[in-house]
N, C-alpha and C. Protein backbone atom coordinates (compact mmCIF):
# COMPACT_ATOMS: atom_id res chain seq x y z
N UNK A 1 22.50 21.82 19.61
CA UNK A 1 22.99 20.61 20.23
C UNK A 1 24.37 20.89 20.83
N UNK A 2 24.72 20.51 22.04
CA UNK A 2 25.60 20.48 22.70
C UNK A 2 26.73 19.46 22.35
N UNK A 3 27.96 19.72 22.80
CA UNK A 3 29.25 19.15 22.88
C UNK A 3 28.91 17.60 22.73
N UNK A 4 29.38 16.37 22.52
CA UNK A 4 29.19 15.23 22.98
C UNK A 4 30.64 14.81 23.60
N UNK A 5 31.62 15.55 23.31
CA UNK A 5 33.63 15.44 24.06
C UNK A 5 33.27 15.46 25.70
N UNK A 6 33.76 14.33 26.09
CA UNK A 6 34.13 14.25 27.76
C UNK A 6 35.75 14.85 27.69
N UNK A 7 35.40 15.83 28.95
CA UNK A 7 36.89 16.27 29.45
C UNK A 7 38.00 15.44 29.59
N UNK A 8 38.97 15.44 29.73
CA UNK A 8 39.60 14.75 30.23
C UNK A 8 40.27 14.78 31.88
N UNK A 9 39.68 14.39 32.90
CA UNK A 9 39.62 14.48 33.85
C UNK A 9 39.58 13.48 34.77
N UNK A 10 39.69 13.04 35.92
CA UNK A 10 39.57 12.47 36.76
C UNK A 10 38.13 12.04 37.82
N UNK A 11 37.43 11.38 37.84
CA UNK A 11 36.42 11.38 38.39
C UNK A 11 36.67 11.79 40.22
N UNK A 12 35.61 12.48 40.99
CA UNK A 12 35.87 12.34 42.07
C UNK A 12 35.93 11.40 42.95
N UNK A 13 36.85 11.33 44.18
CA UNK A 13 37.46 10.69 44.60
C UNK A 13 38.47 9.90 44.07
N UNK A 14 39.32 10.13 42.60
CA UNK A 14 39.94 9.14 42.26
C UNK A 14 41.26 8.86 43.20
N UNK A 15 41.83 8.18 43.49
CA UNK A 15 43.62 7.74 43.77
C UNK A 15 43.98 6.77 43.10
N UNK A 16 44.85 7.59 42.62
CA UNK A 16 46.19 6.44 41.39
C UNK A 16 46.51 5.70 42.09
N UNK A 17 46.96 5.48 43.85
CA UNK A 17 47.48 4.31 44.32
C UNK A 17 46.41 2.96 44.77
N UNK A 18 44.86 3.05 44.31
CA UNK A 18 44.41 2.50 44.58
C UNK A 18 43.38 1.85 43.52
N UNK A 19 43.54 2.66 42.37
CA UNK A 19 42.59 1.88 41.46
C UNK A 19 43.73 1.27 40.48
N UNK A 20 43.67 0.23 39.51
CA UNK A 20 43.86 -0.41 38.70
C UNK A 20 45.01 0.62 37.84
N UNK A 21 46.18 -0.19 37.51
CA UNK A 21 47.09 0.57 36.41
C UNK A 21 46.31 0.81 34.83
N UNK A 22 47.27 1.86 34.30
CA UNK A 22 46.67 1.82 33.05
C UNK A 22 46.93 0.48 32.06
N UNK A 23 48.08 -0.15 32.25
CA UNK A 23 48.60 -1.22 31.47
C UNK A 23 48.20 -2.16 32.35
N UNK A 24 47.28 -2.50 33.16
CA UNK A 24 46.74 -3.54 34.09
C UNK A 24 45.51 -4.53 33.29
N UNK A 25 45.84 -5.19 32.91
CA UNK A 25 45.38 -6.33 31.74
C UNK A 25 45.24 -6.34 30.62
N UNK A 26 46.10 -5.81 29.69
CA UNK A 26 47.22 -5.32 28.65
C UNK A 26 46.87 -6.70 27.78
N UNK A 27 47.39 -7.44 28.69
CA UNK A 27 48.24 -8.51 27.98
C UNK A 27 47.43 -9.99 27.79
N UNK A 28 46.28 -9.37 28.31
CA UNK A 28 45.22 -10.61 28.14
C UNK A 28 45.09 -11.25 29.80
N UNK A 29 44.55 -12.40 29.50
CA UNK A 29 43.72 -13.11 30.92
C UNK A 29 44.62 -14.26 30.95
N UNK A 30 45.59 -14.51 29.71
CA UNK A 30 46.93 -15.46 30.32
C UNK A 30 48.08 -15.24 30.52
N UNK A 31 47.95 -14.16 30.75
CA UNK A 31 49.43 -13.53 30.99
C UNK A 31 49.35 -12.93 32.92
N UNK A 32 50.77 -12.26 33.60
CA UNK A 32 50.26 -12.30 34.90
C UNK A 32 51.25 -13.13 35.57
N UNK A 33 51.36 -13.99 35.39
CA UNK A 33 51.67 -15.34 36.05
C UNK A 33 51.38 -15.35 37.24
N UNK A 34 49.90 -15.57 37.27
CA UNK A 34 48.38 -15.93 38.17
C UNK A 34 48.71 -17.34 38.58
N UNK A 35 49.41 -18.22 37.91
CA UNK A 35 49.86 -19.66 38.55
C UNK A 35 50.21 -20.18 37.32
N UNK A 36 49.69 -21.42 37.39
CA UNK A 36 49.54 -22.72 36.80
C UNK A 36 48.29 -23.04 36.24
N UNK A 37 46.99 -23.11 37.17
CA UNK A 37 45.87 -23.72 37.42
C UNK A 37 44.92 -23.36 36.47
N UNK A 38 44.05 -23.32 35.99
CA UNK A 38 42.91 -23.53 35.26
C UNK A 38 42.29 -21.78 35.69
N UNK A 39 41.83 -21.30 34.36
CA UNK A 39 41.20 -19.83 34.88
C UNK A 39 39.68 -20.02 35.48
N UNK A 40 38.58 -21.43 34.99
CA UNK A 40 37.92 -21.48 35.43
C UNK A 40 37.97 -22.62 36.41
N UNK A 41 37.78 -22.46 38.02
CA UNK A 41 37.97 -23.40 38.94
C UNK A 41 37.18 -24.39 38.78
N UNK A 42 37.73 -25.32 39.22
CA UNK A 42 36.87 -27.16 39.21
C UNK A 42 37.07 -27.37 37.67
N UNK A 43 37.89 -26.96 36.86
CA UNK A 43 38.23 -27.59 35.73
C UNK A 43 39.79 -28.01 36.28
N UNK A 44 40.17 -28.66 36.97
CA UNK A 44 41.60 -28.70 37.03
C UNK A 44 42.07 -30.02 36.70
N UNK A 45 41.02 -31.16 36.62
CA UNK A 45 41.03 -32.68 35.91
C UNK A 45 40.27 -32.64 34.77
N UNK A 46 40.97 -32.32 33.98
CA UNK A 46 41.03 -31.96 32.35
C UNK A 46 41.90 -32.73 31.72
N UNK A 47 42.73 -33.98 32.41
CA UNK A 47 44.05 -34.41 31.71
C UNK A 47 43.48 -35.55 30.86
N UNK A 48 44.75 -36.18 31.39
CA UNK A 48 44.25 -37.90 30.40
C UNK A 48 43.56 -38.44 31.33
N UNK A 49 43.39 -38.44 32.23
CA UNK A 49 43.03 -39.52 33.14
C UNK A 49 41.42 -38.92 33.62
N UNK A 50 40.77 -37.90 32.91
CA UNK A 50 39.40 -37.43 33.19
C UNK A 50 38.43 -38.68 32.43
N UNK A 51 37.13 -38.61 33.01
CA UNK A 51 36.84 -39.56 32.93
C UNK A 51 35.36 -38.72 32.12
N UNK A 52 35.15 -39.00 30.93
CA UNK A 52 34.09 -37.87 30.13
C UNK A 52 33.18 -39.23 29.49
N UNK A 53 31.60 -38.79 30.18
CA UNK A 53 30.71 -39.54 29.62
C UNK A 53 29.27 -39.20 28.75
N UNK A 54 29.02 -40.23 27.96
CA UNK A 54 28.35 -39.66 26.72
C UNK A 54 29.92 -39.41 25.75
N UNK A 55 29.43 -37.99 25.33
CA UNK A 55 30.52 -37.49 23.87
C UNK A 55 29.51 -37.68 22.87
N UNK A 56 30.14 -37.28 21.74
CA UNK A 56 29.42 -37.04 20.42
C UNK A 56 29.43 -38.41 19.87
N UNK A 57 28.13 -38.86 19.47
CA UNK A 57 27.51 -40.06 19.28
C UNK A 57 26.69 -39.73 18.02
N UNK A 58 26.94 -40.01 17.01
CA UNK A 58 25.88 -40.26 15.63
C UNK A 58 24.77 -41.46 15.89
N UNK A 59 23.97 -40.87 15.81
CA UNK A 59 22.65 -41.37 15.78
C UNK A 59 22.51 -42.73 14.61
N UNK A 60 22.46 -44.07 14.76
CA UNK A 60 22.02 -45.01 13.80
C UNK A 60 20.82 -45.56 13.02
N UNK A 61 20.03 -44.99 13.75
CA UNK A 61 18.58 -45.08 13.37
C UNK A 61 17.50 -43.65 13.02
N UNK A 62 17.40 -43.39 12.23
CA UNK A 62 15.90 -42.72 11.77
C UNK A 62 14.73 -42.63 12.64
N UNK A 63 14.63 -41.28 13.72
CA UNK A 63 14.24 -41.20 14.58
C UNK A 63 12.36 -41.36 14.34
N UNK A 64 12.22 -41.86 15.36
CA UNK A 64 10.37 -42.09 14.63
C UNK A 64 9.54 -41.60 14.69
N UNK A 65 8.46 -41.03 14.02
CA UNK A 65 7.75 -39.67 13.43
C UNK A 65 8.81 -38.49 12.60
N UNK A 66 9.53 -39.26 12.07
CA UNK A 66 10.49 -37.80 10.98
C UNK A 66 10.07 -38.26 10.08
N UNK A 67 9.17 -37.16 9.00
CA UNK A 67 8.88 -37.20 8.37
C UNK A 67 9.96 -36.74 6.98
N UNK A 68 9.72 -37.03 5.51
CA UNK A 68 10.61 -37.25 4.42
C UNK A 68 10.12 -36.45 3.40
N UNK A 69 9.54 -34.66 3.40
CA UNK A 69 8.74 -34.71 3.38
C UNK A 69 9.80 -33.73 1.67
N UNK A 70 9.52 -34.00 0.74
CA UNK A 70 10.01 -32.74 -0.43
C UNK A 70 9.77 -31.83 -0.70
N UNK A 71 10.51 -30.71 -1.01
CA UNK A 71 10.44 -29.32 -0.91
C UNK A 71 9.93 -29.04 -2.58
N UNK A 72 9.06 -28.14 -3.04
CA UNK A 72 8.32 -27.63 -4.21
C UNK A 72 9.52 -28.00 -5.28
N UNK A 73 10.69 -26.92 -4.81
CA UNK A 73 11.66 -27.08 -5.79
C UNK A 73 12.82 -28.08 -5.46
N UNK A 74 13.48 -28.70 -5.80
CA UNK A 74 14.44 -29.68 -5.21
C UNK A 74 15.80 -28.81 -5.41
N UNK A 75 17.03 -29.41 -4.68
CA UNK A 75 18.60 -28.49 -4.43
C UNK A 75 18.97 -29.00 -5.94
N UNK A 76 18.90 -30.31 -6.10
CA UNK A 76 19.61 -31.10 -6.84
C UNK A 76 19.01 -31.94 -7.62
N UNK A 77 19.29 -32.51 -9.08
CA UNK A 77 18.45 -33.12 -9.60
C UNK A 77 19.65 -34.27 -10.38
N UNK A 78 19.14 -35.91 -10.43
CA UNK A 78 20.39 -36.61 -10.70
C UNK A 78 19.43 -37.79 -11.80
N UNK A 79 20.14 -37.77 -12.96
CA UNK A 79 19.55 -38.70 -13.81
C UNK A 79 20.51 -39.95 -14.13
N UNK A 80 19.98 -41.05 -14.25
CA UNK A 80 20.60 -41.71 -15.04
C UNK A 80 19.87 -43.25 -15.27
N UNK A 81 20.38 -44.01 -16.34
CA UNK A 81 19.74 -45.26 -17.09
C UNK A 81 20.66 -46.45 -16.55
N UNK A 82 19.32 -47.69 -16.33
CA UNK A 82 19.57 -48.89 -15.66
C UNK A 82 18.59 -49.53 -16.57
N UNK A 83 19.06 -50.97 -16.73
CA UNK A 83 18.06 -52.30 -17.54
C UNK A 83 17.00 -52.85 -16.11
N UNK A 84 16.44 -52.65 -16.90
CA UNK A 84 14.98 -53.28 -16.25
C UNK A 84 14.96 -54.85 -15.25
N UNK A 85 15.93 -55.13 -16.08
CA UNK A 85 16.31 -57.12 -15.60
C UNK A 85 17.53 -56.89 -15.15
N UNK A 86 18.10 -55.61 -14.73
CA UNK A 86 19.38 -55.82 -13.71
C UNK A 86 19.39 -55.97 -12.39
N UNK A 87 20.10 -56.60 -11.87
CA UNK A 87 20.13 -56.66 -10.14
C UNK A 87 20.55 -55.93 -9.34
N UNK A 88 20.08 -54.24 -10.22
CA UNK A 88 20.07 -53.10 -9.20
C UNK A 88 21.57 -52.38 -10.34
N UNK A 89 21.15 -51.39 -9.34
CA UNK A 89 22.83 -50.23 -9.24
C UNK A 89 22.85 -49.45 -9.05
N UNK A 90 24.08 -48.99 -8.24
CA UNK A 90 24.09 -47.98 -7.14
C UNK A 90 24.55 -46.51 -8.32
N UNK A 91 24.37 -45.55 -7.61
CA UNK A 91 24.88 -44.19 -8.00
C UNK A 91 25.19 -43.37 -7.17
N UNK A 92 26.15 -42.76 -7.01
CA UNK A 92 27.08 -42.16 -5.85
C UNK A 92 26.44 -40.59 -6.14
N UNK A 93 25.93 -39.67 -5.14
CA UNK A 93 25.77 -38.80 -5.34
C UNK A 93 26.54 -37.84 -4.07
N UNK A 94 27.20 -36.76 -4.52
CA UNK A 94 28.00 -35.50 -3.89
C UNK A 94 26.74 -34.33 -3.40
N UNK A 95 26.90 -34.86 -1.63
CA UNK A 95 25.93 -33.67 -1.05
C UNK A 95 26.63 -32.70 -0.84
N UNK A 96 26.61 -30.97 -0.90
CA UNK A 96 27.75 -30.31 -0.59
C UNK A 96 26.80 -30.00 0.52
N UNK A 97 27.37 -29.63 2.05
CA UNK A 97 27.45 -29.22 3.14
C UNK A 97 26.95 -27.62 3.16
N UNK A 98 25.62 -27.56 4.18
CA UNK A 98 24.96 -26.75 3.85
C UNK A 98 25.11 -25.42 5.36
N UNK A 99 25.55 -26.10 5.96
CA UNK A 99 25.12 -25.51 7.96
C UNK A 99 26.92 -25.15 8.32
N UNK A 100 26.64 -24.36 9.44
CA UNK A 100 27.91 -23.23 9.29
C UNK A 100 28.78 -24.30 10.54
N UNK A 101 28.01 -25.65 11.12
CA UNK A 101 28.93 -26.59 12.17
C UNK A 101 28.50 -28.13 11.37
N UNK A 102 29.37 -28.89 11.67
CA UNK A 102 28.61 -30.03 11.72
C UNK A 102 27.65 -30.44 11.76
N UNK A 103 26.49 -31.08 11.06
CA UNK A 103 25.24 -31.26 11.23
C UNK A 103 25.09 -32.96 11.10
N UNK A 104 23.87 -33.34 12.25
CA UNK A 104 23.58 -34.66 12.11
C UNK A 104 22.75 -34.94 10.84
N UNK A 105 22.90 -36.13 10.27
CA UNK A 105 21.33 -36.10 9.22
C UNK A 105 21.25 -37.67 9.04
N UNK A 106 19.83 -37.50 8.14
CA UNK A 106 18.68 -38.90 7.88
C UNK A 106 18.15 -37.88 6.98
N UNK A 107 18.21 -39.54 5.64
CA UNK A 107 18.55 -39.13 4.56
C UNK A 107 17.12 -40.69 4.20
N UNK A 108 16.06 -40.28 3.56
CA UNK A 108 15.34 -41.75 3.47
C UNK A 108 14.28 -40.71 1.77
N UNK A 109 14.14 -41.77 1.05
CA UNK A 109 12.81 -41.00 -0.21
C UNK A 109 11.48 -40.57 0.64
N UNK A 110 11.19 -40.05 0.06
CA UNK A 110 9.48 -39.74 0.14
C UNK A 110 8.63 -40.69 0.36
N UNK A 111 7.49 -40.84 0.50
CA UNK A 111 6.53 -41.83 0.67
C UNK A 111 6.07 -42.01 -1.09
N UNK A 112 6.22 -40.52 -1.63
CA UNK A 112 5.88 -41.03 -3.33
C UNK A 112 7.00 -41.19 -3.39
N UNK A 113 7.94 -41.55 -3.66
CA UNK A 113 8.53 -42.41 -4.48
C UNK A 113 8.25 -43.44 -5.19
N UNK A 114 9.71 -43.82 -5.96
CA UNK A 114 9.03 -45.42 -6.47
C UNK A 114 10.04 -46.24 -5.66
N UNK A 115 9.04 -47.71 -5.08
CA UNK A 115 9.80 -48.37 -4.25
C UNK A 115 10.96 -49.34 -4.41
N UNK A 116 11.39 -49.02 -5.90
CA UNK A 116 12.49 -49.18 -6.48
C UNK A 116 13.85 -48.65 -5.30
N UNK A 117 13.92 -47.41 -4.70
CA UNK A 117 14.96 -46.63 -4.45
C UNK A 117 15.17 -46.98 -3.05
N UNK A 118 16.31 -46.86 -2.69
CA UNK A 118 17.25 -47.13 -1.53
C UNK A 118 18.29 -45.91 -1.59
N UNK A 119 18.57 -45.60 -0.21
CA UNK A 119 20.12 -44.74 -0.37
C UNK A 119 20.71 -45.17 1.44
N UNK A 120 22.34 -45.28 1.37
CA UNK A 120 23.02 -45.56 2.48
C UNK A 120 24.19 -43.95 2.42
N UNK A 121 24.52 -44.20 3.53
CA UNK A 121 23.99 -44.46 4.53
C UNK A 121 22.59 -43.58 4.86
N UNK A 122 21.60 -43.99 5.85
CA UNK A 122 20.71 -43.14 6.28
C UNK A 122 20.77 -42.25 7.18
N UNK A 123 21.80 -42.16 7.99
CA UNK A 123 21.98 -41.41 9.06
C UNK A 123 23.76 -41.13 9.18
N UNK A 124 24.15 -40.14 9.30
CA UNK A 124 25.20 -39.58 10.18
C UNK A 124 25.49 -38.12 9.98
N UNK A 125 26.65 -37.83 10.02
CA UNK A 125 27.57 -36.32 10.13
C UNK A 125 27.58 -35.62 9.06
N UNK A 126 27.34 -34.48 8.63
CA UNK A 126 27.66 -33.78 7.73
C UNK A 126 28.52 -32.67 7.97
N UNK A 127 29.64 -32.41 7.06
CA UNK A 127 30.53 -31.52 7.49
C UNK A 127 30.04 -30.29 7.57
N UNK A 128 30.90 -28.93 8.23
CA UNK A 128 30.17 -27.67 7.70
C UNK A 128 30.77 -27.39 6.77
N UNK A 129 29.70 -26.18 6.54
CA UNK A 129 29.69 -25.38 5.09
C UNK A 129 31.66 -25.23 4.65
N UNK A 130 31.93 -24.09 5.63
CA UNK A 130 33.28 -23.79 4.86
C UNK A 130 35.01 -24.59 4.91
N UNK A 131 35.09 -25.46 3.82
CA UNK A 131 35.73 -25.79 3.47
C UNK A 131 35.83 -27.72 3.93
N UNK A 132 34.49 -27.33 4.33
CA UNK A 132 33.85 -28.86 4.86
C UNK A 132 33.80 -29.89 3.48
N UNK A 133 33.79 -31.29 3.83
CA UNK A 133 34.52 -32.04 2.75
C UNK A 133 32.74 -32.24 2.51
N UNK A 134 32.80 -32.60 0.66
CA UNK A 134 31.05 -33.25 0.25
C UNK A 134 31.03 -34.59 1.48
N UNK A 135 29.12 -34.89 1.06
CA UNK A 135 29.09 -36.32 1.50
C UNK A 135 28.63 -36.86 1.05
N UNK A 136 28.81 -37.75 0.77
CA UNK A 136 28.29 -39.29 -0.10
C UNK A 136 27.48 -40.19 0.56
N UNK A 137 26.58 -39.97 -0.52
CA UNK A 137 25.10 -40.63 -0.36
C UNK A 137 25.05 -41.48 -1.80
N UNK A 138 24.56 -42.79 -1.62
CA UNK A 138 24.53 -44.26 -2.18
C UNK A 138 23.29 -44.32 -2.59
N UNK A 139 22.33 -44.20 -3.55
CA UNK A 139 21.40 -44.09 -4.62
C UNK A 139 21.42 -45.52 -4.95
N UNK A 140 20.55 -46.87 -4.30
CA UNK A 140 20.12 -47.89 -5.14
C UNK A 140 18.81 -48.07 -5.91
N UNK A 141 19.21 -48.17 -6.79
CA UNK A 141 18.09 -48.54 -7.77
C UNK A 141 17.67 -50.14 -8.25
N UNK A 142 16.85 -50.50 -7.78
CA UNK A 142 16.60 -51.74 -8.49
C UNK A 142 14.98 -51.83 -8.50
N UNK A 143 15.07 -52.35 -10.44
CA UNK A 143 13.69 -51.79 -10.83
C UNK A 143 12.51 -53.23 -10.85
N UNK A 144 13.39 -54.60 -10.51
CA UNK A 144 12.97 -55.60 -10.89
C UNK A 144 11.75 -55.78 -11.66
N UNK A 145 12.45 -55.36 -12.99
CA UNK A 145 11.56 -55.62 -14.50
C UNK A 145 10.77 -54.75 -14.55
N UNK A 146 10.18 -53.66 -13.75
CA UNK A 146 9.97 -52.86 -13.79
C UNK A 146 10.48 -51.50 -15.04
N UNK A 147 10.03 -51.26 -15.97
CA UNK A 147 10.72 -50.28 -17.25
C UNK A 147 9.95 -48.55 -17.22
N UNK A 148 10.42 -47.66 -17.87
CA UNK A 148 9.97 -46.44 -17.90
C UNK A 148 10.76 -45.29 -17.02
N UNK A 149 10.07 -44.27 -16.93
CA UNK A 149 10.47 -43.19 -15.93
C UNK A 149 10.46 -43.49 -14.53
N UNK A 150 11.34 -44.13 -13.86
CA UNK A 150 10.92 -44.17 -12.25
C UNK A 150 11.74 -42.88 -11.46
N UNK A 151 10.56 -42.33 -10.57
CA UNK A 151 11.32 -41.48 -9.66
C UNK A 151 10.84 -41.46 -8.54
N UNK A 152 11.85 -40.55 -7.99
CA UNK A 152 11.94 -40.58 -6.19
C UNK A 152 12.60 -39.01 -5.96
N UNK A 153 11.81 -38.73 -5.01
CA UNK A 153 12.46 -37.43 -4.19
C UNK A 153 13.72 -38.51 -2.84
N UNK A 154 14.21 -37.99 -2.94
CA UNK A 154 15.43 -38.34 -1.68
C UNK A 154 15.47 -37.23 -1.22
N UNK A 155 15.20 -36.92 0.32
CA UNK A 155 15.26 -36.06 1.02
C UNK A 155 15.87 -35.97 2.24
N UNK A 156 17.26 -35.59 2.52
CA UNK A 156 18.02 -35.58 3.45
C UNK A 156 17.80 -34.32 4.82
N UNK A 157 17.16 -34.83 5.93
CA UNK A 157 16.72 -33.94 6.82
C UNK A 157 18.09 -33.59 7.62
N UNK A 158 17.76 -32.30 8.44
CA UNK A 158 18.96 -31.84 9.34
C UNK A 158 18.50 -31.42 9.97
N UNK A 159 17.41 -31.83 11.17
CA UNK A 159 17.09 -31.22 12.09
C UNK A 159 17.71 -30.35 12.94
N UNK A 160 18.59 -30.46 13.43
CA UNK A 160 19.39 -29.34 14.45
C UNK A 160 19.48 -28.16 13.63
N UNK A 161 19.23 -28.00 12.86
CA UNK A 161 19.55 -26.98 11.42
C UNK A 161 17.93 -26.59 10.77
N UNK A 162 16.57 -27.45 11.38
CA UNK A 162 16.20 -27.37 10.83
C UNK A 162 15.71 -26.84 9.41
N UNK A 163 16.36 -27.97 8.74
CA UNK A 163 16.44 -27.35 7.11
C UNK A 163 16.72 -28.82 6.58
N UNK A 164 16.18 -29.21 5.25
CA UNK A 164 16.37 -30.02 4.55
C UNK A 164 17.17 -29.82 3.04
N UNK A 165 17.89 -31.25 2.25
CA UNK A 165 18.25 -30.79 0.97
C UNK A 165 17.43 -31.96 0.57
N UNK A 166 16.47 -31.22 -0.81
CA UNK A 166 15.86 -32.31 -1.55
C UNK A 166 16.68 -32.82 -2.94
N UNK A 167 16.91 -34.27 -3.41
CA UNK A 167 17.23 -34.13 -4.74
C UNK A 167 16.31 -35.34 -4.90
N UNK A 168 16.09 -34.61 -7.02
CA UNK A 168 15.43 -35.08 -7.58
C UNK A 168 15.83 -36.36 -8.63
N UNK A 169 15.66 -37.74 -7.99
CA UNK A 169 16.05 -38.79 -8.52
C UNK A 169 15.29 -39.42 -9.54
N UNK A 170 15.53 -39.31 -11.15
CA UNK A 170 14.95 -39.98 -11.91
C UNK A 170 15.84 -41.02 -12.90
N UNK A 171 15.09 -42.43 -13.06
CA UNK A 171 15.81 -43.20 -13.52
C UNK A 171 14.94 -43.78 -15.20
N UNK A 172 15.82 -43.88 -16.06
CA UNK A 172 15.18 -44.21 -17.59
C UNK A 172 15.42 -45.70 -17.09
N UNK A 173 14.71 -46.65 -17.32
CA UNK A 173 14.72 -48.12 -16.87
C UNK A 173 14.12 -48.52 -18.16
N UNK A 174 15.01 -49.31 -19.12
CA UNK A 174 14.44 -49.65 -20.02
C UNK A 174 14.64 -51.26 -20.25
């Protein structure tokens, strides 16, 4: 096997007075003092007074045909005891942030569930993963007289991410 070292040499035809310095963009693509103006043209009304339509909009509604559907094993599993003849109660549960940007989500139980369960909000923002704040999701339970083991998968979708977190909601209702 042969050499793989290039000479150090000059290609033919070179002239130093006509090609590019050696320290000729050194210093980056803002340096120069190229002007004022914008490096990419027709961005130059960028100020306050641009006029930007649409923008990032959270979705309020639970888009239709999304299915709620639970995964074999669940992320998370959350227990706890309510009276049978109470008028409900909520339980705060900590989603930790799963996707490396912001992610939209809709968050609704399973079709098995028990129709005891509610959770708010159903839809918005989830932070990202690193160093992204939890999110809080609102677990209602109301069993009206209803007693025993009631459960529910709660399954929070993230389509843009496609990926879901399942947790496993069981309530002692006695």
């Amino acid at each position: 096997m042969g050499s793989t070292d290039t000479g150090d040499y000059f290609p033919e035809g070179y002239n130093k007075d006509t090609e590019p310095a050696y320290s000729e963009g050194m210093a980056g693509s803002q340096a120069g003092g190229r002007g004022s103006g914008p490096a990419l043209p027709g961005m130059e009304n960028l100020g306050a007074d641009a006029v930007i339509t649409g923008g990032i909009e959270v979705s309020s509604e639970i888009p239709a045909g999304m299915e709620f559907i639970p995964s074999s094993v669940p992320d998370q599993e959350v227990n706890f005891q309510i009276s049978s003849t109470s008028g409900g109660m909520d339980y705060d549960i900590q989603v930790k942030p799963v996707c490396m940007t912001f992610e939209d989500f809709f968050a609704a139980f399973s079709p098995d569930s028990n129709p005891s369960f509610s959770v708010t909000p159903a839809t918005g923002r989830m932070d990202r993963r690193s160093g992204g704040e939890l999110t809080e999701l609102v677990v209602h339970c109301d069993p009206k007289g209803q007693s025993g083991n009631l459960e529910g998968n709660l399954v929070v979708n993230l389509p843009d991410d496609n990926s879901k977190i399942c947790i496993k909601v069981t309530v002692a209702s006695f």
